[in-house]
N, C-alpha and C. Protein backbone atom coordinates (compact mmCIF):
# COMPACT_ATOMS: atom_id res chain seq x y z
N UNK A 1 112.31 100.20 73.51
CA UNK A 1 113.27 99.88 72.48
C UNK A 1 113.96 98.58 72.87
N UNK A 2 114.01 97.94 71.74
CA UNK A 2 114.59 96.53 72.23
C UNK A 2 116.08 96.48 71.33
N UNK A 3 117.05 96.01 72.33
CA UNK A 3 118.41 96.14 71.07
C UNK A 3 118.57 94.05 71.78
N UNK A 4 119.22 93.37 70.36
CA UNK A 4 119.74 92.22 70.81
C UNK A 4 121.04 92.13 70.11
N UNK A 5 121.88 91.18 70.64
CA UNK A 5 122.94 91.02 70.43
C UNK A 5 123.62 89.45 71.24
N UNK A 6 124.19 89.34 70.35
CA UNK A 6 124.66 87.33 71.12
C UNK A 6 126.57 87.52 71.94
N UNK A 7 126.74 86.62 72.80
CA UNK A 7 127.66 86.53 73.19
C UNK A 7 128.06 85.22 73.33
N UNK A 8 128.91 84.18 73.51
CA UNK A 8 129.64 83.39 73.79
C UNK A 8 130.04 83.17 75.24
N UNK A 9 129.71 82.29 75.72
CA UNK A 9 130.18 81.90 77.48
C UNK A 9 131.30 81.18 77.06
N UNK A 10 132.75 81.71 77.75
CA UNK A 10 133.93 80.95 77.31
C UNK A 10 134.22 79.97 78.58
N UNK A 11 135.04 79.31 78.50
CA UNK A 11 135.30 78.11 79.67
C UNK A 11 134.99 78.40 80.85
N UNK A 12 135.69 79.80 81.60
CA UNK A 12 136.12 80.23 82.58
C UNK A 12 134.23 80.96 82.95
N UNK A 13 133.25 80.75 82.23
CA UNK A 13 131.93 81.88 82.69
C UNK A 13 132.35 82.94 82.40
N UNK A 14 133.03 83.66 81.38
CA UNK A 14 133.26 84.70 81.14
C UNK A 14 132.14 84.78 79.60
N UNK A 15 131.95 86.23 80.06
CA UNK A 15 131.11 86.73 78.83
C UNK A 15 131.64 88.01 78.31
N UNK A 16 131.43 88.55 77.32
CA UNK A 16 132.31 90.09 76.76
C UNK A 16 130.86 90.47 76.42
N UNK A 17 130.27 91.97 77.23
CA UNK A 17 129.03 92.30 76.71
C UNK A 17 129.24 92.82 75.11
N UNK A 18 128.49 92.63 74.24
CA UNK A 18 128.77 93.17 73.16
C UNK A 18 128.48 94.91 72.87
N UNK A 19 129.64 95.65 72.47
CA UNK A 19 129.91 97.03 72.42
C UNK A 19 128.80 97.53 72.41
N UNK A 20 127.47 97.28 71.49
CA UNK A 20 126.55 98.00 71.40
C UNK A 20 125.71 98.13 72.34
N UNK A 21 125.61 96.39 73.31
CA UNK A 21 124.87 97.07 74.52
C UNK A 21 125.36 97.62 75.53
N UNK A 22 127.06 97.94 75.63
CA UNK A 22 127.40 98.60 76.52
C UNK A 22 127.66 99.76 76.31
N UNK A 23 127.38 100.09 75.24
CA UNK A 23 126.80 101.68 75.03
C UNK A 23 125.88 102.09 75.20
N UNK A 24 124.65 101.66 74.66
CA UNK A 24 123.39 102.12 75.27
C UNK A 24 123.51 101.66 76.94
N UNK A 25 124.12 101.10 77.59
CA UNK A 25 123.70 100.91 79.29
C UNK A 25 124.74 102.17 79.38
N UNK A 26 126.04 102.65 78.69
CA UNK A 26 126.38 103.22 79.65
C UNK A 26 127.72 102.56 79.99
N UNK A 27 127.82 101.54 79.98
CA UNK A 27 129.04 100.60 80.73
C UNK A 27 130.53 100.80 80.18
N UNK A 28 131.44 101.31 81.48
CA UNK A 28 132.88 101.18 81.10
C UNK A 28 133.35 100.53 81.79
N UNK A 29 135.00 100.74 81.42
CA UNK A 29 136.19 99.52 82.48
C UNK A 29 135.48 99.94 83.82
N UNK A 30 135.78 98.97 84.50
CA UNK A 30 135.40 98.97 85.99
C UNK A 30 133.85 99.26 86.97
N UNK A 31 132.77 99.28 85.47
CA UNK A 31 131.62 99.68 85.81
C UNK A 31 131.14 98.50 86.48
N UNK A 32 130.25 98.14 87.55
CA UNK A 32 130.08 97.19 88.48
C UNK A 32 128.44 97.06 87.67
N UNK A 33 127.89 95.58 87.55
CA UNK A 33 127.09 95.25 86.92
C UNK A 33 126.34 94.13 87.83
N UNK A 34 125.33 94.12 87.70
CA UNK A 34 124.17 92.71 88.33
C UNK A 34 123.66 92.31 87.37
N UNK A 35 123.76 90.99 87.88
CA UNK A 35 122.38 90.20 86.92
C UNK A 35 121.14 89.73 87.79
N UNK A 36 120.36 89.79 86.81
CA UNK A 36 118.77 89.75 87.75
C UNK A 36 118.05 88.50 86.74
N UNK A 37 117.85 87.36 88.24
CA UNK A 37 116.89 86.58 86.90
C UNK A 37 115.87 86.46 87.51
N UNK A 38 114.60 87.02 86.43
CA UNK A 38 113.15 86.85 86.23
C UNK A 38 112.90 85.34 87.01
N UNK A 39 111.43 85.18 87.58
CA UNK A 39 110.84 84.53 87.63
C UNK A 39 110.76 82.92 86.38
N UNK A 40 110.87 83.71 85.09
CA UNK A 40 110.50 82.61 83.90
C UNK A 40 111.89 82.54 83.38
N UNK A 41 113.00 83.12 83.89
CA UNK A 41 113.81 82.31 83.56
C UNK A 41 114.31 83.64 82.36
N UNK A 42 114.30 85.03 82.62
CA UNK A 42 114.79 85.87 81.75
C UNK A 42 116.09 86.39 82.48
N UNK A 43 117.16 86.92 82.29
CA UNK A 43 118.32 87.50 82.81
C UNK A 43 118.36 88.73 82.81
N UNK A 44 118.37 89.85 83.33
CA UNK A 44 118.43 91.07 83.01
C UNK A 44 120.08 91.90 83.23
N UNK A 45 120.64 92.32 83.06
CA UNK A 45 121.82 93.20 83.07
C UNK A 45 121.79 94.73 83.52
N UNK A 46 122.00 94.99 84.50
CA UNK A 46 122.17 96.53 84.26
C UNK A 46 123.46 96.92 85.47
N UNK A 47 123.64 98.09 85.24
CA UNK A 47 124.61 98.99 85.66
C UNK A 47 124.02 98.75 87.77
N UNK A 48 125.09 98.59 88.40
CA UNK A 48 124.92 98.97 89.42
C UNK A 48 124.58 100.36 89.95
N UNK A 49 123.94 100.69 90.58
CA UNK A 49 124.25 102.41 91.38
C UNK A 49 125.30 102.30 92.59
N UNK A 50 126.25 103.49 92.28
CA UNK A 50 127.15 103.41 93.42
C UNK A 50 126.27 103.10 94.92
N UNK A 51 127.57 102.27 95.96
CA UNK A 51 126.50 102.16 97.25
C UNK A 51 126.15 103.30 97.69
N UNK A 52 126.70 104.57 97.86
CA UNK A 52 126.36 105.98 98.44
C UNK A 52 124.68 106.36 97.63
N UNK A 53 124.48 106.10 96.23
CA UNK A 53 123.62 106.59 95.62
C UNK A 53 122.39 105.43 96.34
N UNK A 54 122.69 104.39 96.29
CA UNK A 54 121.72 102.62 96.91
C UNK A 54 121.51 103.35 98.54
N UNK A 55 122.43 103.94 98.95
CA UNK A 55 121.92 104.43 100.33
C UNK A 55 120.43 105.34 100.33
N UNK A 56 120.98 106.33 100.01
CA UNK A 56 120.19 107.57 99.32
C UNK A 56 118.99 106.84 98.67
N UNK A 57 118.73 106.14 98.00
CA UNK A 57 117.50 105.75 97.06
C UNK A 57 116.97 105.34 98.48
N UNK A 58 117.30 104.34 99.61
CA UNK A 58 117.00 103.79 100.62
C UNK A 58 115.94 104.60 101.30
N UNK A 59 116.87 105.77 101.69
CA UNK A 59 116.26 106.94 102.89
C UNK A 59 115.36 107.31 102.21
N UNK A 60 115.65 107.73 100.56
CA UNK A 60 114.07 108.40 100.47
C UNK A 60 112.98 107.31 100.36
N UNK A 61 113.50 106.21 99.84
CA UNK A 61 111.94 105.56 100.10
C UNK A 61 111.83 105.01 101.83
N UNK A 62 112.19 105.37 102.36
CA UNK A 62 111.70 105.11 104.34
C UNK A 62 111.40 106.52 104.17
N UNK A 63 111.70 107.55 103.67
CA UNK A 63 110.82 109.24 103.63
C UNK A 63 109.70 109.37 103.80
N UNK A 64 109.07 108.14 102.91
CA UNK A 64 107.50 107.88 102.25
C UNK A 64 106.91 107.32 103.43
N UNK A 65 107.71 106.68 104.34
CA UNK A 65 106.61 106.20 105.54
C UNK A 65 106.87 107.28 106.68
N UNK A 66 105.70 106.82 107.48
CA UNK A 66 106.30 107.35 108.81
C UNK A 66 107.34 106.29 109.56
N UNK A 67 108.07 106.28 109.49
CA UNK A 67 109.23 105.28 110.17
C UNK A 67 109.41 106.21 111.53
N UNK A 68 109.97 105.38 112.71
CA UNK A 68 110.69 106.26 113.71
C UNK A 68 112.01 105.53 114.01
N UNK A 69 113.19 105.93 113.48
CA UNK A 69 114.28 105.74 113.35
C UNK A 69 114.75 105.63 114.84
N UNK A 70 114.76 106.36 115.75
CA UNK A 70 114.82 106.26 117.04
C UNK A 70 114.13 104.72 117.76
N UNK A 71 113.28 104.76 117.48
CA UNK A 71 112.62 103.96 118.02
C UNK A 71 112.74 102.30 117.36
N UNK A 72 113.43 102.57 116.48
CA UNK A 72 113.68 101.28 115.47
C UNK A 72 115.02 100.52 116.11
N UNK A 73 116.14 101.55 116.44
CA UNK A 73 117.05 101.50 116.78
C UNK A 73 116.67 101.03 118.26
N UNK A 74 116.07 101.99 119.19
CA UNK A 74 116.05 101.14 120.44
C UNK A 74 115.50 99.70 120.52
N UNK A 75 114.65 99.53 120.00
CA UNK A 75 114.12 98.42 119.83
C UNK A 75 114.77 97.01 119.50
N UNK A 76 116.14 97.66 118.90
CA UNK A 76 116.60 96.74 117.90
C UNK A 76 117.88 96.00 119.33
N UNK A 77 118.13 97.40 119.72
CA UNK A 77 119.31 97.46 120.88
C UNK A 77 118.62 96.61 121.73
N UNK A 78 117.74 96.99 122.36
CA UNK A 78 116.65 95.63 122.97
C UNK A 78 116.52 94.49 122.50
N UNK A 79 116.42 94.07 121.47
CA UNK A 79 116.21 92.80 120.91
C UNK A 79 117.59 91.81 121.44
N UNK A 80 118.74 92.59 120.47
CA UNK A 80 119.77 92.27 120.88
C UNK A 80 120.75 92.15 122.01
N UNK A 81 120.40 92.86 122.78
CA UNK A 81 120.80 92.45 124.34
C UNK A 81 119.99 91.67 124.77
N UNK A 82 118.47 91.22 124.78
CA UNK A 82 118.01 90.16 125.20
C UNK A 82 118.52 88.96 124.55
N UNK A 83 118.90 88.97 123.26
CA UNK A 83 119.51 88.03 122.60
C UNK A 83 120.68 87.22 123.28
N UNK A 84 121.54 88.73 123.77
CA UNK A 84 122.96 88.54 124.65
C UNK A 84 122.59 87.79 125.98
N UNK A 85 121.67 88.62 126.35
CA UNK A 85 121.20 87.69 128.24
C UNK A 85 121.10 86.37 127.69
N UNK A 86 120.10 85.57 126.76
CA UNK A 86 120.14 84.56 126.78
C UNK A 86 121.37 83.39 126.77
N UNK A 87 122.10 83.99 125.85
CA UNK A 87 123.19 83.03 125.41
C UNK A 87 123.86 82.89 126.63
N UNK A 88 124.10 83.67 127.85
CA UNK A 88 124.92 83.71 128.99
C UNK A 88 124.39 83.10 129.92
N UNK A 89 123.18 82.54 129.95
CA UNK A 89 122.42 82.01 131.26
C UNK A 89 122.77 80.50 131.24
């Protein structure tokens, strides 16, 4: 389904989404929003997901692999203390 609707960029980069597409997204006061631009130059709009929910989407897709979280972490702790030795020598 395609809905369009025009807006006005006022001095300040302000835009007012127009009512109808912030009904179909969903969008109220204080709803946190991104814009996404395409490759060719298209803009997309949508609703953020809270960060708790952006976490969660995270873990389950590392679910799908075998990851070893342990081992990611030591590794990482390693990296970064060799990082530390260097800067001190």
């Amino acid at each position: 389904m395609s809905i369009t609707a025009n807006a006005t960029i006022t001095s300040k980069g302000q835009v007012t989404i127009p009512k109808r597409i912030r009904d179909e997204l969903g969008l109220t006061t204080g709803t946190e929003i991104e814009f996404i631009i395409e490759e060719d130059g298209t803009i997309r709009v949508r609703p953020m997901e809270p960060a708790l929910q952006r976490l969660r989407s995270v873990k389950e897709q590392l679910a799908t692999y075998d990851v070893d979280i342990k081992k990611m972490r030591r590794e990482s702790k390693d990296a970064w203390s060799s990082h530390i030795d260097e800067g001190h020598r």
